[in-house]
Protein backbone atom coordinates (compact mmCIF):
# COMPACT_ATOMS: atom_id res chain seq x y z
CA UNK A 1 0.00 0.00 0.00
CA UNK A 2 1.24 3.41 -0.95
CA UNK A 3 2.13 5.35 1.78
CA UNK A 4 0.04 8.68 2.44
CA UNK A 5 2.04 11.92 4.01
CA UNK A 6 0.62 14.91 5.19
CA UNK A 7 2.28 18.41 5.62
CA UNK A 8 4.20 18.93 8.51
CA UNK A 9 0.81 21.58 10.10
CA UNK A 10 -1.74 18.77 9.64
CA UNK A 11 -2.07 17.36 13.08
CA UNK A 12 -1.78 20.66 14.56
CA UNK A 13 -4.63 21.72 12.66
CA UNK A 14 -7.53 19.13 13.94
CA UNK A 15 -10.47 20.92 14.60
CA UNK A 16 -10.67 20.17 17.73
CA UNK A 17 -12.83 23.57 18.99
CA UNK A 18 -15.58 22.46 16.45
CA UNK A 19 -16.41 18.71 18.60
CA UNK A 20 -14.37 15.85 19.08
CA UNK A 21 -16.52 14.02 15.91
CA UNK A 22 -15.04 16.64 13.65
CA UNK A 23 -11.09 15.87 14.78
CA UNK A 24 -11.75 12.45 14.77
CA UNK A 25 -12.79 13.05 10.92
CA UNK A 26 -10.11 14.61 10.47
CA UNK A 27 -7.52 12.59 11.15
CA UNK A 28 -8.84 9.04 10.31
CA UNK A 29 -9.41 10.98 6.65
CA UNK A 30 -5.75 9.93 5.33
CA UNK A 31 -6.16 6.41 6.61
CA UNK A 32 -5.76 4.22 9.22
CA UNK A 33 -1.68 4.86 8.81
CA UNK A 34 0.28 7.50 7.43
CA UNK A 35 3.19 10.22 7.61
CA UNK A 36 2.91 13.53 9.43
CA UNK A 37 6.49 14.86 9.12
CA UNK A 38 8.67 12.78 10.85
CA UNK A 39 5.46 11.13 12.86
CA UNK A 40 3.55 8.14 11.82
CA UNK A 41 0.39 8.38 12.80
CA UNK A 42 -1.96 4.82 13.80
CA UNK A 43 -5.35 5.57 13.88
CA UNK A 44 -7.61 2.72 13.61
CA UNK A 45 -8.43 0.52 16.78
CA UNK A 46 -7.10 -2.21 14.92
CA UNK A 47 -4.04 -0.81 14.36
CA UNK A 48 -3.36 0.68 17.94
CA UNK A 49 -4.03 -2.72 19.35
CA UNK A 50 -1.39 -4.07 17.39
CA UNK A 51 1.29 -1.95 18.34
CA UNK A 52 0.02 -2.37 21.97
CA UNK A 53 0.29 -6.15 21.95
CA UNK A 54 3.88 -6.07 20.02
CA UNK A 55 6.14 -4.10 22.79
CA UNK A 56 9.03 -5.61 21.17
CA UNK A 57 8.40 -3.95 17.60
CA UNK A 58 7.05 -0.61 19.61
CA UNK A 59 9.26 0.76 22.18
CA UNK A 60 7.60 2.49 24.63
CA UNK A 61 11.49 3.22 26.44
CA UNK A 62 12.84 4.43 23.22
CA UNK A 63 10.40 6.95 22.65
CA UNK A 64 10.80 8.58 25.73
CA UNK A 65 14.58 8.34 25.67
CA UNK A 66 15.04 12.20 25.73
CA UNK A 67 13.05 12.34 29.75
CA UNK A 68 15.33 9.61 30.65
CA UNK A 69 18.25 12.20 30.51
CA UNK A 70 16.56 14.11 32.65
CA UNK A 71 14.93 11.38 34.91
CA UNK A 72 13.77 7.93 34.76
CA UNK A 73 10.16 7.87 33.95
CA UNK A 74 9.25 4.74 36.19
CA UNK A 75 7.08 2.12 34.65
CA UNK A 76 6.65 4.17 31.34
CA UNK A 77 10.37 4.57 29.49
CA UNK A 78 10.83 0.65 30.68
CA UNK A 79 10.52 -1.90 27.91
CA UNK A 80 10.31 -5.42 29.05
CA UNK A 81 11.63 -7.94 30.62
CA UNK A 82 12.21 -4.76 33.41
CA UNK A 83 8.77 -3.41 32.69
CA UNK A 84 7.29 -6.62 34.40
CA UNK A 85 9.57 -6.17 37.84
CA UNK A 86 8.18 -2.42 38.52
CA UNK A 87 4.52 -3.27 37.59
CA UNK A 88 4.53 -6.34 39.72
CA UNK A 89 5.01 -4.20 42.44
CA UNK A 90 3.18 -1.52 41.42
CA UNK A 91 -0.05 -2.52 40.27
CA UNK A 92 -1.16 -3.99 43.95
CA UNK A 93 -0.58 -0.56 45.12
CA UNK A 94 -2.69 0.79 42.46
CA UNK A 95 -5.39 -1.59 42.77
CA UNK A 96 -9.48 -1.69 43.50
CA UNK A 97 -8.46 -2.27 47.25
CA UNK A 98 -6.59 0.18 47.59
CA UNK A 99 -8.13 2.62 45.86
CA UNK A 100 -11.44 1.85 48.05
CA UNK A 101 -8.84 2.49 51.06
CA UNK A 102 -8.89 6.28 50.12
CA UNK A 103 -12.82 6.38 48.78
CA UNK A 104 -13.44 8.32 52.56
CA UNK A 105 -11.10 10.98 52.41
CA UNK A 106 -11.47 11.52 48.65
CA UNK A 107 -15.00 12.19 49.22
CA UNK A 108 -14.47 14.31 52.39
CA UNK A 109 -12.15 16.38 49.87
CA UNK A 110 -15.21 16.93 47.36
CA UNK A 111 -17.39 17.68 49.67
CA UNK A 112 -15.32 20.13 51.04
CA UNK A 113 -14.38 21.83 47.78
CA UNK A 114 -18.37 21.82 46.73
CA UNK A 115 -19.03 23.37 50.04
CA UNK A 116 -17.25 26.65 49.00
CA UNK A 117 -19.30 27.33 45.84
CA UNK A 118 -22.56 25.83 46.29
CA UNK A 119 -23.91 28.68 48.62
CA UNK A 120 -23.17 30.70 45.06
CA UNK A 121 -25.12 29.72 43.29
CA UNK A 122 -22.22 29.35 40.35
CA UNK A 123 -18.52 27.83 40.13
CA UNK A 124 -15.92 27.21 37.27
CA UNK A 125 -15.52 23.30 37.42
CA UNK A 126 -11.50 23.25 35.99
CA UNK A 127 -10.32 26.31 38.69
CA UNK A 128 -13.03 25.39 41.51
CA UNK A 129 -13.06 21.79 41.51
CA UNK A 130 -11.39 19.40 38.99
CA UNK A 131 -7.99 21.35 39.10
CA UNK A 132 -7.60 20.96 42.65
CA UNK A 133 -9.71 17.52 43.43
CA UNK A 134 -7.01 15.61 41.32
CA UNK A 135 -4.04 16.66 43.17
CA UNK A 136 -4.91 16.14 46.52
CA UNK A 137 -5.56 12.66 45.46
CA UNK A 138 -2.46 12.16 44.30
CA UNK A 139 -0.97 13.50 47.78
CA UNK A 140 -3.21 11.59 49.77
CA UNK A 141 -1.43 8.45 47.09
CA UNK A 142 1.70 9.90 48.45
CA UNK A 143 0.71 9.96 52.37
CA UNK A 144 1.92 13.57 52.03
CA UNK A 145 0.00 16.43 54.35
CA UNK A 146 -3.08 18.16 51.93
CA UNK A 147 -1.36 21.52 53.71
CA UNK A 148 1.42 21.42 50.90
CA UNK A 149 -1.92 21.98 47.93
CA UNK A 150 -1.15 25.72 47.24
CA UNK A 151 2.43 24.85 46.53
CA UNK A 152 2.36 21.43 44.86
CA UNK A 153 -0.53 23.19 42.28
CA UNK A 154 1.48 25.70 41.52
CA UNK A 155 4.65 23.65 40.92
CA UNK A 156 2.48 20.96 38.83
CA UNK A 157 1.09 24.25 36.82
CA UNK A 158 4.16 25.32 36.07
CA UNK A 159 5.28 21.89 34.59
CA UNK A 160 2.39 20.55 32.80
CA UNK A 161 1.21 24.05 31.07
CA UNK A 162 4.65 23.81 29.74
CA UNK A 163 5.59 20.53 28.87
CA UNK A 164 4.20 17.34 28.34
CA UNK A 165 6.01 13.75 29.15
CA UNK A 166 7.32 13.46 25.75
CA UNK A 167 9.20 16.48 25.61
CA UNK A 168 10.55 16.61 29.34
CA UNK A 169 14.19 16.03 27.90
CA UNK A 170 14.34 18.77 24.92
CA UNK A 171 14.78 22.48 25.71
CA UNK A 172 12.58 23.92 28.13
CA UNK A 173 11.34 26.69 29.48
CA UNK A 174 13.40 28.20 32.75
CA UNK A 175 9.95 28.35 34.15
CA UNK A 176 9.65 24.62 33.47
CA UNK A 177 12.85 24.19 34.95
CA UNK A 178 12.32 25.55 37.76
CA UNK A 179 8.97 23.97 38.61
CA UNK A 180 10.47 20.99 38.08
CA UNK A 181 13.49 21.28 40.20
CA UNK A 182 11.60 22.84 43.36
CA UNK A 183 9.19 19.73 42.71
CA UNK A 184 12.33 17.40 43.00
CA UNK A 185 13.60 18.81 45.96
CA UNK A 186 9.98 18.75 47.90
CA UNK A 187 9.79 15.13 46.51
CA UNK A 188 13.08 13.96 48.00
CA UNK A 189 12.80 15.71 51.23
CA UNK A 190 9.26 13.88 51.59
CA UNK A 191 11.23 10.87 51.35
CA UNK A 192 13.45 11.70 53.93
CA UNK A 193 10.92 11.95 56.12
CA UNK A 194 8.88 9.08 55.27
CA UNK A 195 11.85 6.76 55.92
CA UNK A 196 12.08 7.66 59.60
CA UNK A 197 8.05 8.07 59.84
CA UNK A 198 6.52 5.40 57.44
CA UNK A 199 3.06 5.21 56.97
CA UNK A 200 0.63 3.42 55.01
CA UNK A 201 1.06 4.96 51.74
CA UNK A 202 2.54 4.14 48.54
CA UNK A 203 5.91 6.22 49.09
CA UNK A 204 5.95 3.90 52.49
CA UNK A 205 5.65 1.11 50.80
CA UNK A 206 7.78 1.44 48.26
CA UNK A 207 10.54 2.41 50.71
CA UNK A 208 10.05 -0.27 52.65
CA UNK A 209 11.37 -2.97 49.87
CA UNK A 210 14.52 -4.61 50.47
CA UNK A 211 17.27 -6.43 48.77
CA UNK A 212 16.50 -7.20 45.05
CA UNK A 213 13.67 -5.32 44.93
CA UNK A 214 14.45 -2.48 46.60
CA UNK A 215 14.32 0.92 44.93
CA UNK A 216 16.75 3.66 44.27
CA UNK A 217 15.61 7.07 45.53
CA UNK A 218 15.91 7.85 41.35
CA UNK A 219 13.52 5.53 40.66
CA UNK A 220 11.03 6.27 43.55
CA UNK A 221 11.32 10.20 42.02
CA UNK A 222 10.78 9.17 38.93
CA UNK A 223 7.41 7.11 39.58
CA UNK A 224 6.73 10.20 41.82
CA UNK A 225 7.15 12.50 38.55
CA UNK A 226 5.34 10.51 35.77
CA UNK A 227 2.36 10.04 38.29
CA UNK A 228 1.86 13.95 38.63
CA UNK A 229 3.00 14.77 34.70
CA UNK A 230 0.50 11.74 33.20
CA UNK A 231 -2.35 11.82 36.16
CA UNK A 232 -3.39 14.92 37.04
CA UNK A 233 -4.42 17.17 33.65
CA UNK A 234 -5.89 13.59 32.48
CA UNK A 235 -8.19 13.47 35.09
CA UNK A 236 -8.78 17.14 35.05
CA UNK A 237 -10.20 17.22 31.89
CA UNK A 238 -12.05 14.02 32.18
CA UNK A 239 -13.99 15.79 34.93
CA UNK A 240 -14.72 18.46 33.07
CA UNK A 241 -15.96 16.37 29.66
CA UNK A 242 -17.65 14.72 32.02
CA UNK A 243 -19.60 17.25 33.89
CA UNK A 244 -20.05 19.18 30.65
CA UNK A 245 -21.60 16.59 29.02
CA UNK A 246 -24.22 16.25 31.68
CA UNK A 247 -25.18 20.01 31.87
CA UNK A 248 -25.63 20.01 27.97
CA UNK A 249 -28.07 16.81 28.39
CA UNK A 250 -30.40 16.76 31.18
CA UNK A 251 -32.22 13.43 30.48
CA UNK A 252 -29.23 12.10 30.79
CA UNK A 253 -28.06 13.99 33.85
CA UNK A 254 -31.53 12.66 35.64
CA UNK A 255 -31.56 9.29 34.55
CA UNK A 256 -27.92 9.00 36.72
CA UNK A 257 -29.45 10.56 39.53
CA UNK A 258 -32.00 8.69 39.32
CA UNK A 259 -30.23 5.57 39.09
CA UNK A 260 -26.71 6.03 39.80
CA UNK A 261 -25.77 2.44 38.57
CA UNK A 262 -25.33 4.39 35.29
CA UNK A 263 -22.44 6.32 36.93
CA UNK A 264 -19.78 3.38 35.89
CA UNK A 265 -20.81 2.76 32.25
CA UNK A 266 -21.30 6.57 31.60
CA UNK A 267 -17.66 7.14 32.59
CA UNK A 268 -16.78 4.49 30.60
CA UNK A 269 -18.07 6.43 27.56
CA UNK A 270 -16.89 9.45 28.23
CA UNK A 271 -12.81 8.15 28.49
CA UNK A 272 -14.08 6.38 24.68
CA UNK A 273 -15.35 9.68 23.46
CA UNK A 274 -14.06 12.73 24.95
CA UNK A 275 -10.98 10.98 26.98
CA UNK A 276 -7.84 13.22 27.78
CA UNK A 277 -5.26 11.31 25.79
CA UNK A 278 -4.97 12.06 22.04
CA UNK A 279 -2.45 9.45 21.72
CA UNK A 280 0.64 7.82 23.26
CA UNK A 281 3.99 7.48 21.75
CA UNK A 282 6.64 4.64 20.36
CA UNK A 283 9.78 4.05 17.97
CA UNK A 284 9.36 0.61 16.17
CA UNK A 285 12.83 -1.54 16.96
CA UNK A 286 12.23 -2.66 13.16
CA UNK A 287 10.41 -2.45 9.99
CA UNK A 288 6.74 -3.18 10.72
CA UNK A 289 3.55 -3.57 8.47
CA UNK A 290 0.54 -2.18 10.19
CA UNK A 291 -2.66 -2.03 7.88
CA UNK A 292 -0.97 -2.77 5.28
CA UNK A 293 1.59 0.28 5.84
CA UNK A 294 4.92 -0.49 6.41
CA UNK A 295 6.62 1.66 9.18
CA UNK A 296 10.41 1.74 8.98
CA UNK A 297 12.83 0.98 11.68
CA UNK A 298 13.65 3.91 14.44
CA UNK A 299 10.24 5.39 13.14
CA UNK A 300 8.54 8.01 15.53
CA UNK A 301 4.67 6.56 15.61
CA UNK A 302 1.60 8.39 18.03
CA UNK A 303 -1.05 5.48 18.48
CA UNK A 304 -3.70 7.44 18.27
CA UNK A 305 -6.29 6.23 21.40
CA UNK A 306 -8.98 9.11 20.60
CA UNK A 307 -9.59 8.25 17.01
CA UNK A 308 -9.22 4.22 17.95
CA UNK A 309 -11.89 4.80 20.19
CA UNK A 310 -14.77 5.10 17.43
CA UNK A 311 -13.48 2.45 15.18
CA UNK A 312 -13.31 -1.55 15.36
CA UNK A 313 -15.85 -2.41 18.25
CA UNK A 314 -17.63 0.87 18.39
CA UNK A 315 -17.92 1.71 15.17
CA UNK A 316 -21.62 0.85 15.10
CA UNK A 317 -22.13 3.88 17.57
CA UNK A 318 -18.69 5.26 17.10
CA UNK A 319 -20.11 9.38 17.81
CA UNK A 320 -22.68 8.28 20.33
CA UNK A 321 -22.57 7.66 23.72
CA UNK A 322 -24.33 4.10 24.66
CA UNK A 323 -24.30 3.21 28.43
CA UNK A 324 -25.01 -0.56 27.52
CA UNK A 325 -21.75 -1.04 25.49
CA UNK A 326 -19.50 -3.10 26.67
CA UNK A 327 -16.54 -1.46 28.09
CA UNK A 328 -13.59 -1.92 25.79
CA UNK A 329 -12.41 1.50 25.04
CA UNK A 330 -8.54 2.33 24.67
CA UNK A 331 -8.93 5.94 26.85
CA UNK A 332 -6.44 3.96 29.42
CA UNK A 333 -3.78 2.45 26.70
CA UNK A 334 -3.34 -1.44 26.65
CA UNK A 335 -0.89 -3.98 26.61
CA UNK A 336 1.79 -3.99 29.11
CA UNK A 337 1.62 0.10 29.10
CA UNK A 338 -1.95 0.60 30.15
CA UNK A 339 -2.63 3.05 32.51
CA UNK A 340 -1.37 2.50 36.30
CA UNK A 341 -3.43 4.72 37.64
CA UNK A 342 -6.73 3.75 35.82
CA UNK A 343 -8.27 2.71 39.10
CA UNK A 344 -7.84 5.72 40.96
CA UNK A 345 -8.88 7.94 37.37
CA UNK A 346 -11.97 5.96 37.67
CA UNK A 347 -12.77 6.34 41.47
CA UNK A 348 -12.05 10.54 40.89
CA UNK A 349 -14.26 10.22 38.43
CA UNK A 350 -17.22 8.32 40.07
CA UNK A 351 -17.18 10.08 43.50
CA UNK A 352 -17.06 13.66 41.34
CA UNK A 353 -20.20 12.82 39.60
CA UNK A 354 -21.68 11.23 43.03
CA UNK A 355 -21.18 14.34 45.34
CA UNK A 356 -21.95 16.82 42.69
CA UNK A 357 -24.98 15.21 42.71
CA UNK A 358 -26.14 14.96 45.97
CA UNK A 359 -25.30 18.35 46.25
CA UNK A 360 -26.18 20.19 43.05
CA UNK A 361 -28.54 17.70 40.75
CA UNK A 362 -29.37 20.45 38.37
CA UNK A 363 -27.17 23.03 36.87
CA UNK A 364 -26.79 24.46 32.89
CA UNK A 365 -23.94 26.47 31.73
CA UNK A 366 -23.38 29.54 32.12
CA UNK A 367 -20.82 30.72 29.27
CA UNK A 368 -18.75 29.32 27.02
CA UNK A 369 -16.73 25.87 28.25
CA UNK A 370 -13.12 26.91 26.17
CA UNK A 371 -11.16 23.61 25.05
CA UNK A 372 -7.42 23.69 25.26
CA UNK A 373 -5.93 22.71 22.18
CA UNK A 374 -2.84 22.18 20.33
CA UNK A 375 -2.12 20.28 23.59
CA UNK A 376 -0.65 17.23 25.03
CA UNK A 377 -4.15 16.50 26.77
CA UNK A 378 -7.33 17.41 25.95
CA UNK A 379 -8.68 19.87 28.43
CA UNK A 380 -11.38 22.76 29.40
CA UNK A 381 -9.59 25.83 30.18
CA UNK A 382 -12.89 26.84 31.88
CA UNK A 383 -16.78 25.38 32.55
CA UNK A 384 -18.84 27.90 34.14
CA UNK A 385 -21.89 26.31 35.78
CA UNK A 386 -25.02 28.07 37.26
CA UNK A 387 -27.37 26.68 39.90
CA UNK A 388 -29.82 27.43 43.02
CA UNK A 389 -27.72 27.90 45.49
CA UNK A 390 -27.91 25.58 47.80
């Protein structure tokens, strides 16, 4: 099959402000593979599952070899047999039991940030809720004191509005830099002190390994770093689709709070059709045919998980949402690479739309909800919601 390229502006260019159907249009148009400058670009579901279930033809390590000079991106920028050591340890940690070990104080947090704003009668859901909610998970993750938000936001800010994983290792910003090195020293000095005052936490825990499997303080940073770079502007805007999607659709919004079974399967289709991540990247260790394409050695290839999502299993409804489908969607990766932190994404998720709920069951919008974009996640830059106050 002839190979299809497209000028160097064309991904950069998805209309992405006029709906997610329209982008996904867009860039399925040229096929399900083909050449975007140096990028190759996967886009049918078939396709990305392939390269998820070949790790040996798609290195996830290789393509973020330019972060590893700054840090170690721990499980990530590790290609098997390695990969297997850290998730073996890792993925009990990220589990359903202990994520259901945190579901009290994550809930105590939304309550307390819906508390503030629904006396108003109004809030912005990214700056008044889903910007701050995700974080303090992640701290209570790290068994570190909520007391250190204000700081830890505005060091995660710094980063993430200016990089994204992919590019940690290229030039940056001295903003960046900055951010990221008063991040590193915070991070380290919380280790300190969890050595001599473990708790039960996942920095504990990890510490607490010994002999082969215990962990260099590198390694534990570099966990630390991909966990705040990859899980908190994911789940941010995930909130936000989320919540927008409910106050442009009431029937919908009522038939969860009427029956908030729903809750799971709705989330579900929200990652499938407004998820966070466009797409996650690889270099093929060899010449690979992928629909019929053939992608040379040392290529640079995004596996496109937005526009996989409507195609192979949900292309019978691939632009609607259908709360009976069967929950197959790629909005967490697959393979060896999925997402560690899927569990807690979906718990942040659930308990939003819960509280919300029992606090504020109807709401509409009241302005515009702005999407970020060119970006390395999709995002609301704002969601302005009106209500009774209540």
């Amino acid at each position: 099959m002839t190979t299809t390229e497209m000028p160097d502006g064309y991904y950069a260019a998805t209309p992405v402000p006029s709906g997610r159907t329209a982008a996904v249009d867009h860039l399925r148009r040229p096929g399900p593979v083909y050449r975007v400058g140096q990028m190759w670009l996967i886009t049918s579901y078939e396709g990305v599952r392939f390269a998820q279930k070949h790790p040996e033809l798609f290195s996830s390590a290789k393509a973020f070899d330019g972060v590893a000079n700054a840090i170690s991106m721990i499980p990530i920028a590790i290609d098997p047999p390695k990969h297997a050591d850290y998730r073996r340890v890792l993925d009990p940690m990220f589990g359903p039991k202990r994520m259901e070990a945190m579901d009290g104080e994550l809930r105590a947090q939304l309550r307390g940030h819906i508390d503030k704003f629904a006396p108003l009668g109004c809030c912005d859901v990214v700056a008044d809720l889903s910007y701050k909610f995700p974080t303090q998970a992640i701290l209570t993750l790290f068994g570190l004191p909520l007391e250190h938000l204000p700081k830890f936001l505005g060091w995660v800010s710094g980063i993430i509005k200016g990089a994204d994983i992919a590019s940690l290792g290229s030039e940056q910003s001295q903003s960046v830099i900055d951010c990221s090195i008063a991040l590193f020293t915070f991070l380290a000095e919380q280790l300190e002190i969890k050595r001599s005052h473990p708790g039960d936490d996942m920095l504990s825990n990890i510490l607490a390994l010994d002999g082969d499997e215990a962990w260099t303080d590198a390694e534990i940073l570099g966990l630390c770093f991909l966990i705040v770079l990859a899980g908190l502007d994911t789940v941010t805007g995930a909130i936000g689709f989320a919540l927008l999607n409910l106050a442009n659709d009431p029937v919908l919004r009522h038939r969860l709070t009427a029956d908030p079974s729903l809750i799971p399967p709705f989330i579900e289709e929200v990652l499938r059709l407004d998820g966070p991540v466009p797409g996650v990247p690889r270099v093929t260790t060899a010449d690979v045919e992928v629909e019929g394409v053939t992608i040379p050695a040392n290529s640079q290839v995004m596996l496109m998980l937005f526009t996989a999502n409507r195609d192979g299993p949900y292309a019978y409804t691939a632009n609607e949402m259908d709360l009976s489908a069967k929950a197959v969607h790629l909005g967490f990766g697959g393979g060896i690479h999925r997402c560690l932190g899927s569990h807690l994404a979906r718990r942040e998720l659930r308990l939003t739309i819960e509280e919300f709920h029992a606090r504020i069951p109807d709401y509409r919008l009241a302005g515009e909800a702005t999407t970020l974009w060119p970006a390395g996640t999709f995002g609301l830059e704002s969601l302005p919601l009106e209500f009774d106050p209540c």
